[in-house]
C-alpha atoms as a PDB file:
ATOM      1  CA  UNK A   1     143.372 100.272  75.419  1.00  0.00           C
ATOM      2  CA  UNK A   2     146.425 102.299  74.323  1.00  0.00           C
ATOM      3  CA  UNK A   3     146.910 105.925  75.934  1.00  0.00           C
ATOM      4  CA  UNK A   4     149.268 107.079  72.862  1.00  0.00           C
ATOM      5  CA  UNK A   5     146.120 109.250  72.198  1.00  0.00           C
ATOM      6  CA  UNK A   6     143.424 109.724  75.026  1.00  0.00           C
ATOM      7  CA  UNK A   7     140.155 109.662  74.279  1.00  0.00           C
ATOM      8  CA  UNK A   8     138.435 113.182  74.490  1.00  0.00           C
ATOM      9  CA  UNK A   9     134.406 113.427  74.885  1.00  0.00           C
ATOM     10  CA  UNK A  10     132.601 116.334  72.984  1.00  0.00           C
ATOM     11  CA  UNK A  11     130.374 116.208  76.333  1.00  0.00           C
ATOM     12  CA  UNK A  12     130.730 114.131  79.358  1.00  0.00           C
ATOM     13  CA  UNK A  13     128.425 113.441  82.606  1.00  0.00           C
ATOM     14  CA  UNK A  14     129.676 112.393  85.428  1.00  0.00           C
ATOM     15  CA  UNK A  15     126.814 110.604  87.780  1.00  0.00           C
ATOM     16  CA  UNK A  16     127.768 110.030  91.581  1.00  0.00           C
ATOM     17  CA  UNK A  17     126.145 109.291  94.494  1.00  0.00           C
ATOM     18  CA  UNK A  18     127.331 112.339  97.394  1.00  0.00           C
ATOM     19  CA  UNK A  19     129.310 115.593  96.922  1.00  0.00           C
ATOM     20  CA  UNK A  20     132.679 114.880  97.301  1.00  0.00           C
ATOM     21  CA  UNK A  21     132.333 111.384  95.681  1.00  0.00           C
ATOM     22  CA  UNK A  22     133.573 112.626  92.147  1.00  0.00           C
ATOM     23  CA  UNK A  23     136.152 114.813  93.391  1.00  0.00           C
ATOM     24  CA  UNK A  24     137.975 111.900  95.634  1.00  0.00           C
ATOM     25  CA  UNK A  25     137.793 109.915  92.192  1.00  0.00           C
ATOM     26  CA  UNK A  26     137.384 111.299  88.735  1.00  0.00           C
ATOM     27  CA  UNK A  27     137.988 114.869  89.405  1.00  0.00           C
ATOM     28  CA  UNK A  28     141.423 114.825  87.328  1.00  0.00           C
ATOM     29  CA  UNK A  29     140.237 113.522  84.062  1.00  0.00           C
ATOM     30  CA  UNK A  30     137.183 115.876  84.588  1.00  0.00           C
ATOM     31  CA  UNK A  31     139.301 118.594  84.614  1.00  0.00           C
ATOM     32  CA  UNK A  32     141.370 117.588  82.118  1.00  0.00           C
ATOM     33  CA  UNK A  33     138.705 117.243  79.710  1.00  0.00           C
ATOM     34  CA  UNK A  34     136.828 120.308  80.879  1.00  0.00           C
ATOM     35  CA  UNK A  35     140.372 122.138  80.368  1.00  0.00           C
ATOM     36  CA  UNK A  36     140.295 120.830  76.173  1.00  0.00           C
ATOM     37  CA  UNK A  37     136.843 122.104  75.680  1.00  0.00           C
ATOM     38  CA  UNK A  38     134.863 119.049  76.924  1.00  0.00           C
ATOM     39  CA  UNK A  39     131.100 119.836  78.132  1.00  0.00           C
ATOM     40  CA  UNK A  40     130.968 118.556  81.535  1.00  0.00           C
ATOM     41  CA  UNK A  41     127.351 117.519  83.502  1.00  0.00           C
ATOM     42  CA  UNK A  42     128.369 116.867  87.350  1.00  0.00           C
ATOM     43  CA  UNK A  43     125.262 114.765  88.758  1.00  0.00           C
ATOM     44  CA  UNK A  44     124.770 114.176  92.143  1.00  0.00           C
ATOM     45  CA  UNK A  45     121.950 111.826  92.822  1.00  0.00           C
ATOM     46  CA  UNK A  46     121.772 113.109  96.885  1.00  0.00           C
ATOM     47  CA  UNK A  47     123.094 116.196  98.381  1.00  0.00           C
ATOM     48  CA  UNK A  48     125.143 114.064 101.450  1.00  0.00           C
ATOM     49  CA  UNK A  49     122.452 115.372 104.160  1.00  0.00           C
ATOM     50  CA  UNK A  50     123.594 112.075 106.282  1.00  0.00           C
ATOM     51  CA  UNK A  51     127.063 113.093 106.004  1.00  0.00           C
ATOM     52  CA  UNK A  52     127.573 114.310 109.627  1.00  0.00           C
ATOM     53  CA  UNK A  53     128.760 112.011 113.083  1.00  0.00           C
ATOM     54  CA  UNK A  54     128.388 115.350 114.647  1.00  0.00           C
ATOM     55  CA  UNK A  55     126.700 114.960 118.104  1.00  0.00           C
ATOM     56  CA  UNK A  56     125.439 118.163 118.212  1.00  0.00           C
ATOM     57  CA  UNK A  57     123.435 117.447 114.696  1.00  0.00           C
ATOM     58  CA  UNK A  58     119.893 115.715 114.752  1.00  0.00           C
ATOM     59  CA  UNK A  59     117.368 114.781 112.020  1.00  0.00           C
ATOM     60  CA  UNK A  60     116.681 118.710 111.519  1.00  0.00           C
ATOM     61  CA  UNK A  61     119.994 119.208 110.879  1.00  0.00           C
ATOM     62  CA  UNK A  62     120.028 117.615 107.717  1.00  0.00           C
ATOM     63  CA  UNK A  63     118.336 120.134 105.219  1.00  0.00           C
ATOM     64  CA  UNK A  64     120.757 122.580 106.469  1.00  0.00           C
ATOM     65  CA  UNK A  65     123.555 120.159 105.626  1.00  0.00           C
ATOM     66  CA  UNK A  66     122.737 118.952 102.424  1.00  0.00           C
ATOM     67  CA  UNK A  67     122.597 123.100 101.352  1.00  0.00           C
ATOM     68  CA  UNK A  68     126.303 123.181 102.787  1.00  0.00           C
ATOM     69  CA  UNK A  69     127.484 120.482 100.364  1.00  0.00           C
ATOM     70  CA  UNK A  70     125.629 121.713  97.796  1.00  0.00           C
ATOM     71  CA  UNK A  71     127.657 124.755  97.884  1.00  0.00           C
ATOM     72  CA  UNK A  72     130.818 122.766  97.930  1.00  0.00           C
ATOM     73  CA  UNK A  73     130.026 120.688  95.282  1.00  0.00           C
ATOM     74  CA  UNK A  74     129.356 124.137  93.249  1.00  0.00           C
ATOM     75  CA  UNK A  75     132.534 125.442  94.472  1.00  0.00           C
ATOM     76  CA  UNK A  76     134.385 122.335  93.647  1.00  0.00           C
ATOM     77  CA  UNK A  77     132.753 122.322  90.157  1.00  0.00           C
ATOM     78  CA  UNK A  78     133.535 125.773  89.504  1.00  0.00           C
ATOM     79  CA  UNK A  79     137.293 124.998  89.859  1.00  0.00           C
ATOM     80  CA  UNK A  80     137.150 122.001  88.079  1.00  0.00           C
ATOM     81  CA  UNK A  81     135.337 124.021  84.795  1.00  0.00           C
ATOM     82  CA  UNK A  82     132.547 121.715  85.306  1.00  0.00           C
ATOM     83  CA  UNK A  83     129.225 123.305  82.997  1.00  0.00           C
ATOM     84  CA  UNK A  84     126.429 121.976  84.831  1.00  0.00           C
ATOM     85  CA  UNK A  85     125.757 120.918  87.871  1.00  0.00           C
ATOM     86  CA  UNK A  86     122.531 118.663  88.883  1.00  0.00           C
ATOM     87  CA  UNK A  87     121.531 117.504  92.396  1.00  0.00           C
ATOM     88  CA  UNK A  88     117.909 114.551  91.983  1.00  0.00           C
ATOM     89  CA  UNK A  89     117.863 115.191  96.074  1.00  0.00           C
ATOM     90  CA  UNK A  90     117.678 111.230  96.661  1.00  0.00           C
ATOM     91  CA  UNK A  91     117.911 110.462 100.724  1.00  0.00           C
ATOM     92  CA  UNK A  92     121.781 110.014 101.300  1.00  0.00           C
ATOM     93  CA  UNK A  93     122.361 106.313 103.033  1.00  0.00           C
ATOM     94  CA  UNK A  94     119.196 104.882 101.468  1.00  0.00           C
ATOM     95  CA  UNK A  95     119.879 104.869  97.921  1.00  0.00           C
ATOM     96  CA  UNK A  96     118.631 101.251  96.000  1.00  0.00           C
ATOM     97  CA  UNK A  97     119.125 101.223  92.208  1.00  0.00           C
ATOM     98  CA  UNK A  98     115.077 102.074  91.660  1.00  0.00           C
ATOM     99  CA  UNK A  99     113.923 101.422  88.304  1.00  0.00           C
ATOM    100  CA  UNK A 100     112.904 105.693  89.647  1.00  0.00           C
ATOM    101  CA  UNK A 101     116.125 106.088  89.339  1.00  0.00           C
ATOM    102  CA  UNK A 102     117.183 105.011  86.390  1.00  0.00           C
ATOM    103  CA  UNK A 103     114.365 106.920  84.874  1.00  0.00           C
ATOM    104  CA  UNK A 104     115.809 110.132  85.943  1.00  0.00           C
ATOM    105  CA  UNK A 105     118.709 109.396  84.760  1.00  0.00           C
ATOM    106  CA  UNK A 106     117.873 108.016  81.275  1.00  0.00           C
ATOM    107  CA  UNK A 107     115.839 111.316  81.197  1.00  0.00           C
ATOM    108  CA  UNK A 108     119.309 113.529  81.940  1.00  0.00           C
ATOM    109  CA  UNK A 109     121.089 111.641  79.658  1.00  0.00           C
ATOM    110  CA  UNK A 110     118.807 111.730  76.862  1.00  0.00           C
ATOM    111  CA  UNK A 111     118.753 116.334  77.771  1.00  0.00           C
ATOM    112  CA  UNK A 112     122.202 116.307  77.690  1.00  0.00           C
ATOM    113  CA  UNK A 113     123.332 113.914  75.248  1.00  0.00           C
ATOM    114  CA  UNK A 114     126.891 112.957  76.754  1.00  0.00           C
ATOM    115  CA  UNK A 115     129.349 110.907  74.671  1.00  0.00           C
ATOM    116  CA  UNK A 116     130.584 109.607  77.774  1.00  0.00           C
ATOM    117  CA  UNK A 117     129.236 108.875  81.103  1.00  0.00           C
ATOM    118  CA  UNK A 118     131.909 108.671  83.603  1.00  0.00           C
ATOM    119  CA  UNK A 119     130.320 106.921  87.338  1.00  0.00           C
ATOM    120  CA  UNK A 120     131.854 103.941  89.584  1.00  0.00           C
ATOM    121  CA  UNK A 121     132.136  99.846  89.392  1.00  0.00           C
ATOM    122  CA  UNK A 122     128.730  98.224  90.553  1.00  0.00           C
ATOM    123  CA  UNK A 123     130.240  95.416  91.478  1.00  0.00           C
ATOM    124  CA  UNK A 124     132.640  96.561  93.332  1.00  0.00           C
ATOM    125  CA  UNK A 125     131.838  95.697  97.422  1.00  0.00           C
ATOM    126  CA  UNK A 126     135.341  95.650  98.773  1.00  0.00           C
ATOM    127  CA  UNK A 127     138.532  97.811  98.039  1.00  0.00           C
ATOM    128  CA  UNK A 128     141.497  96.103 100.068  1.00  0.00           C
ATOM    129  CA  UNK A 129     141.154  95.399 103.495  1.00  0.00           C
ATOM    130  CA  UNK A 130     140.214  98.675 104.991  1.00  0.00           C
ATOM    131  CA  UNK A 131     137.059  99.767 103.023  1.00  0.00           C
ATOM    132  CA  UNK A 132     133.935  98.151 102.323  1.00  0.00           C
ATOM    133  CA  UNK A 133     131.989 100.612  99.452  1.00  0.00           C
ATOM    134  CA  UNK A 134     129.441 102.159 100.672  1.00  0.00           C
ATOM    135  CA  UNK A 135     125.933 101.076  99.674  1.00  0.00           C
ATOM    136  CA  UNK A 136     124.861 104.348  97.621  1.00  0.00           C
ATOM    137  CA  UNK A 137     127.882 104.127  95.620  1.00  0.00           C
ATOM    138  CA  UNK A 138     127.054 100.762  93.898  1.00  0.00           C
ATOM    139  CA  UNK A 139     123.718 102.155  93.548  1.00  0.00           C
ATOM    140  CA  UNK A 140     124.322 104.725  91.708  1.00  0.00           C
ATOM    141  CA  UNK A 141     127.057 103.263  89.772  1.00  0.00           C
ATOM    142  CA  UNK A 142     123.931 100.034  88.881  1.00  0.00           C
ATOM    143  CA  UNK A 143     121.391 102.537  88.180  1.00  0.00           C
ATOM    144  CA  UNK A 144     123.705 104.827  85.953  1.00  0.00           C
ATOM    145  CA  UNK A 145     125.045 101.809  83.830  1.00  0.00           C
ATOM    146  CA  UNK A 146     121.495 100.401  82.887  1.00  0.00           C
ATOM    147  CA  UNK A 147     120.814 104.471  82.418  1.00  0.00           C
ATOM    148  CA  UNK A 148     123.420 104.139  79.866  1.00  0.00           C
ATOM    149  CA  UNK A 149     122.474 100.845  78.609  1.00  0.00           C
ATOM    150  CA  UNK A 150     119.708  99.632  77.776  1.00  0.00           C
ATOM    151  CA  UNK A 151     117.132 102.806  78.552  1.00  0.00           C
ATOM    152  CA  UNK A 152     118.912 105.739  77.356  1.00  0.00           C
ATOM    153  CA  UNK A 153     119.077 104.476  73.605  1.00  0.00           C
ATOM    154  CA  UNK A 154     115.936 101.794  73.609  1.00  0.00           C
ATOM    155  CA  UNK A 155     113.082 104.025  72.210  1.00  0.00           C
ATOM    156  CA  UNK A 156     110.588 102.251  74.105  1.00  0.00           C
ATOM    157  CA  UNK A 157     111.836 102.194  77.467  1.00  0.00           C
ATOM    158  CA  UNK A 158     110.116 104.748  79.419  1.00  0.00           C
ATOM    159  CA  UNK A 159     107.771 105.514  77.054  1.00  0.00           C
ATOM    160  CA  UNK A 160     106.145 108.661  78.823  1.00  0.00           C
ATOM    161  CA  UNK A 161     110.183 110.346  78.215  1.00  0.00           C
ATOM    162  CA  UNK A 162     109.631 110.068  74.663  1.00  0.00           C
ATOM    163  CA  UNK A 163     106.063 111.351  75.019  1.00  0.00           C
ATOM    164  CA  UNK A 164     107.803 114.321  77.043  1.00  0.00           C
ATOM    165  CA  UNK A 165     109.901 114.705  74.204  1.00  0.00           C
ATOM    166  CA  UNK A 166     112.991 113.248  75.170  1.00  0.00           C
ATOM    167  CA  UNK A 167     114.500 111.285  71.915  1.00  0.00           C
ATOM    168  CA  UNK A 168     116.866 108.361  72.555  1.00  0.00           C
ATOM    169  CA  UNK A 169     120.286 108.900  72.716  1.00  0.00           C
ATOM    170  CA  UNK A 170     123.311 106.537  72.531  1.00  0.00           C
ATOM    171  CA  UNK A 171     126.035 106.985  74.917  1.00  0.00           C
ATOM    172  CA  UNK A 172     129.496 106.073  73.062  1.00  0.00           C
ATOM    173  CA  UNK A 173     131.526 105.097  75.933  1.00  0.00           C
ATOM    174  CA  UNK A 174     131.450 104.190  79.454  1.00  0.00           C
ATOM    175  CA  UNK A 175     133.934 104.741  81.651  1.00  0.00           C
ATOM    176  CA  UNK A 176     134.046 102.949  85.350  1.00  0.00           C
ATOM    177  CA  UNK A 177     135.871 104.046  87.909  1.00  0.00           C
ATOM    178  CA  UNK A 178     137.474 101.673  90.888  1.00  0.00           C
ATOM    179  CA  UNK A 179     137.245  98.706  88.469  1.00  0.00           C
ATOM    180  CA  UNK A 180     139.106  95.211  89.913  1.00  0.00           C
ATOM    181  CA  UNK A 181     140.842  95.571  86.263  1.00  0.00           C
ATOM    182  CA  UNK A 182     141.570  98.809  84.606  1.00  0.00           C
ATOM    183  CA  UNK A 183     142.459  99.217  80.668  1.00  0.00           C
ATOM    184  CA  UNK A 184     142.482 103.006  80.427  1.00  0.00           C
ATOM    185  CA  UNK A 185     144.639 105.585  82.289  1.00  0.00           C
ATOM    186  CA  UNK A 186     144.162 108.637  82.402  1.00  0.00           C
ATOM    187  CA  UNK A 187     147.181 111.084  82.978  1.00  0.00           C
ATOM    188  CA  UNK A 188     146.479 114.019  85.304  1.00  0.00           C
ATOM    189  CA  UNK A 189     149.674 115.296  85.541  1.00  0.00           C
ATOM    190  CA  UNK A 190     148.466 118.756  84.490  1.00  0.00           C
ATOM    191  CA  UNK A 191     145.541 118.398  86.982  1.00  0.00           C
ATOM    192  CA  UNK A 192     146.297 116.683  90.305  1.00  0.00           C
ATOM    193  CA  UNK A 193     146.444 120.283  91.726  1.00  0.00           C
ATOM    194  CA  UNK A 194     143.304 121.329  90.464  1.00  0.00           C
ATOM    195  CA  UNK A 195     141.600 117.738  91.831  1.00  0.00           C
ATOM    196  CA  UNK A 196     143.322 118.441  95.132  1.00  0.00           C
ATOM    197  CA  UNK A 197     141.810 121.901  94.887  1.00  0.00           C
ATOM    198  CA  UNK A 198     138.307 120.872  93.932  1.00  0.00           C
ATOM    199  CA  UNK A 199     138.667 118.145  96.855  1.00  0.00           C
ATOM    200  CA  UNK A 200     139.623 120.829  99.790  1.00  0.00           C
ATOM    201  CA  UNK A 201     136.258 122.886  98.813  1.00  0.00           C
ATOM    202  CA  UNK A 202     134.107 119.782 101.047  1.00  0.00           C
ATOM    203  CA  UNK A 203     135.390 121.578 104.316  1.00  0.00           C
ATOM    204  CA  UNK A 204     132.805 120.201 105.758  1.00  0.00           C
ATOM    205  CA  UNK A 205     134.255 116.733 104.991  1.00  0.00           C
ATOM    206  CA  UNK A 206     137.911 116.943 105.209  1.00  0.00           C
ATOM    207  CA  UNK A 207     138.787 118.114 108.333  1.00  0.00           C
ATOM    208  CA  UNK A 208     140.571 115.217 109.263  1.00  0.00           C
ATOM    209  CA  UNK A 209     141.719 114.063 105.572  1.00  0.00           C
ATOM    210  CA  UNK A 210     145.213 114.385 104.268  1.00  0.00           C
ATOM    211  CA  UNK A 211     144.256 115.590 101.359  1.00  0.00           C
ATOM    212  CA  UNK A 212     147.122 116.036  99.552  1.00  0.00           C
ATOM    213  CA  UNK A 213     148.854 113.305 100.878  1.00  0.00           C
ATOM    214  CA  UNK A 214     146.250 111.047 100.252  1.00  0.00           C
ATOM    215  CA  UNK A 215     145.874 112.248  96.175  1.00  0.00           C
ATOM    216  CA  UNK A 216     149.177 111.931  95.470  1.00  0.00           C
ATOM    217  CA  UNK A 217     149.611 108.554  96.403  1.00  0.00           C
ATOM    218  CA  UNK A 218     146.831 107.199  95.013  1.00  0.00           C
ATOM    219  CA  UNK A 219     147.337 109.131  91.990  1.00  0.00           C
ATOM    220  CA  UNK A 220     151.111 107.494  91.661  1.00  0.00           C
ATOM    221  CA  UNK A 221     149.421 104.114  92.771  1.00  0.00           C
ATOM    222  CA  UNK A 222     147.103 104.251  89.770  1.00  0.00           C
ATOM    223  CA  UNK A 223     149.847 105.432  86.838  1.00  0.00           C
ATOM    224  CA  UNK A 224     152.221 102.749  88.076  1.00  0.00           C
ATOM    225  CA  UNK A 225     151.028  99.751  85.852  1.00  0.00           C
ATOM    226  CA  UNK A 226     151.750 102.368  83.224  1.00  0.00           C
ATOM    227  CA  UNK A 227     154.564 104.654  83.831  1.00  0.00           C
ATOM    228  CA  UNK A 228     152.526 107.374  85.078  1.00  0.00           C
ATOM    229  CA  UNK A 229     153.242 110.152  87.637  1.00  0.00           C
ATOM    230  CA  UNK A 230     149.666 110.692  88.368  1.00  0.00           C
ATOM    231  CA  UNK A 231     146.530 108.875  87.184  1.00  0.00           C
ATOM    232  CA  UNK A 232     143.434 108.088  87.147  1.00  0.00           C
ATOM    233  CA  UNK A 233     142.349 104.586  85.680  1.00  0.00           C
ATOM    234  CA  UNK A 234     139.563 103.169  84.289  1.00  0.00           C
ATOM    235  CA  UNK A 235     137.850  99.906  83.057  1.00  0.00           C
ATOM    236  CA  UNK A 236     136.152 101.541  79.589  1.00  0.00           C
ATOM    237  CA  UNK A 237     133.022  99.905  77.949  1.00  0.00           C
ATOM    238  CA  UNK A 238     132.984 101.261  74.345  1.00  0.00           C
ATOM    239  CA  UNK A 239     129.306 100.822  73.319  1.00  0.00           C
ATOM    240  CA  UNK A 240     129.537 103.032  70.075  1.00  0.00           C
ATOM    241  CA  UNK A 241     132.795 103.391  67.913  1.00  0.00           C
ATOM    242  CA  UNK A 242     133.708 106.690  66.597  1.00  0.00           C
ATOM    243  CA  UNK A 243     134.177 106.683  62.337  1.00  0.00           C
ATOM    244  CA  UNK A 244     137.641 107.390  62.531  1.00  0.00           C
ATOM    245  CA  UNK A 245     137.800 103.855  64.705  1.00  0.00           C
ATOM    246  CA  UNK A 246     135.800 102.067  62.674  1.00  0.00           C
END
């Protein structure tokens, strides 16, 4: 897909797994969109209440956690212009792509009625040699995709959604982050700082993260392919064409 004009989304949602898992990733086109008027949903299907090696932290620990990164994922949001923020409070490290799930998502997407859903690459189990994905992020990224397709827009999928009065609603483009193969880039030249910014609110994650450093580079490893300073890229499903693309 050609970036001579970037796609811009009336409304978007962006569905993660953790706090902190949009704002490593997406957080620049986010903002960049939020920034032109876009509409943005941040969901978070768990509130990272695993997301602690501390000794010192035990099983009754984890409420209190998961309000921490709450709060940072509110703080990050706010910087990013983000409109709404949801948390569904799924158990961090045990997320499966439940057909559950899927329901609750169908059922945000069909509330908020995003042109765009922006989440990660299902597939995706590896990235290089240093990083195996975690588990919750391919769930999320399965369960958000068959959110998008086929439930959010099949009338009689979920059935007791439309009896609750939730109509179904077509999503006009997905966009899929940490693809094997991109063919959209996003440049964040105008937002890296504000990413970066968003991304140093999860104190209670990045103690020991270069943050900046760590941005930067793989911002400038994503715009390469294209001549980009900074970017974010995407693989881009486009389920519903626009008139003017028709």
């Amino acid at each position: 897909m050609s970036n001579e004009k970037e796609y811009l989304p009336k409304i978007a949602m962006s569905i993660v797994a953790h706090p902190d898992d949009q704002d490593f990733t997406v957080a620049g086109t986010l903002a960049k969109w939020a920034k032109a008027g876009c509409k943005v949903i941040s969901v978070l299907i768990t509130s990272g209440d695993s997301g602690s090696n501390d000794i010192a932290h035990d099983a009754d620990h984890k409420p209190v956690l998961a309000k921490l990164r709450e709060a940072e994922q509110q703080a990050a949001n706010a910087v990013l212009g983000v409109s709404e923020t949801v948390f569904l409070h799924y158990p961090d490290g045990e997320l499966v792509a439940s057909l559950a799930l899927r329901k609750d998502l169908t059922r945000l997407i069909r509330m908020y009625k995003p042109d765009v859903v922006v989440t990660g690459d299902p597939s995706s189990w590896f990235y290089g040699n240093e990083y195996i994905n975690h588990p919750d992020h391919r769930a999320a990224a399965e369960a958000a995709t068959y959110a998008v397709f086929p439930s959010a827009g099949t009338r009689l999928i979920f059935t007791d959604l439309l009896e609750a009065g939730y109509e179904p609603h077509n999503v006009k483009r997905l966009y899929i982050h940490g693809a094997e193969k991109s063919d959209t880039w996003v440049d964040i030249r105008e937002t890296i700082d504000i990413k970066i910014e968003a991304l140093k609110k999860h104190v209670s994650q990045t103690d020991t993260h270069e943050v900046d450093k760590w941005m930067h580079e793989w911002a400038k490893e994503e715009g390469k392919e294209k001549g980009l300073e900074f970017a974010e890229s995407y693989r881009v499903m486009i389920l519903q064409k626009d008139e003017e693309e028709k």
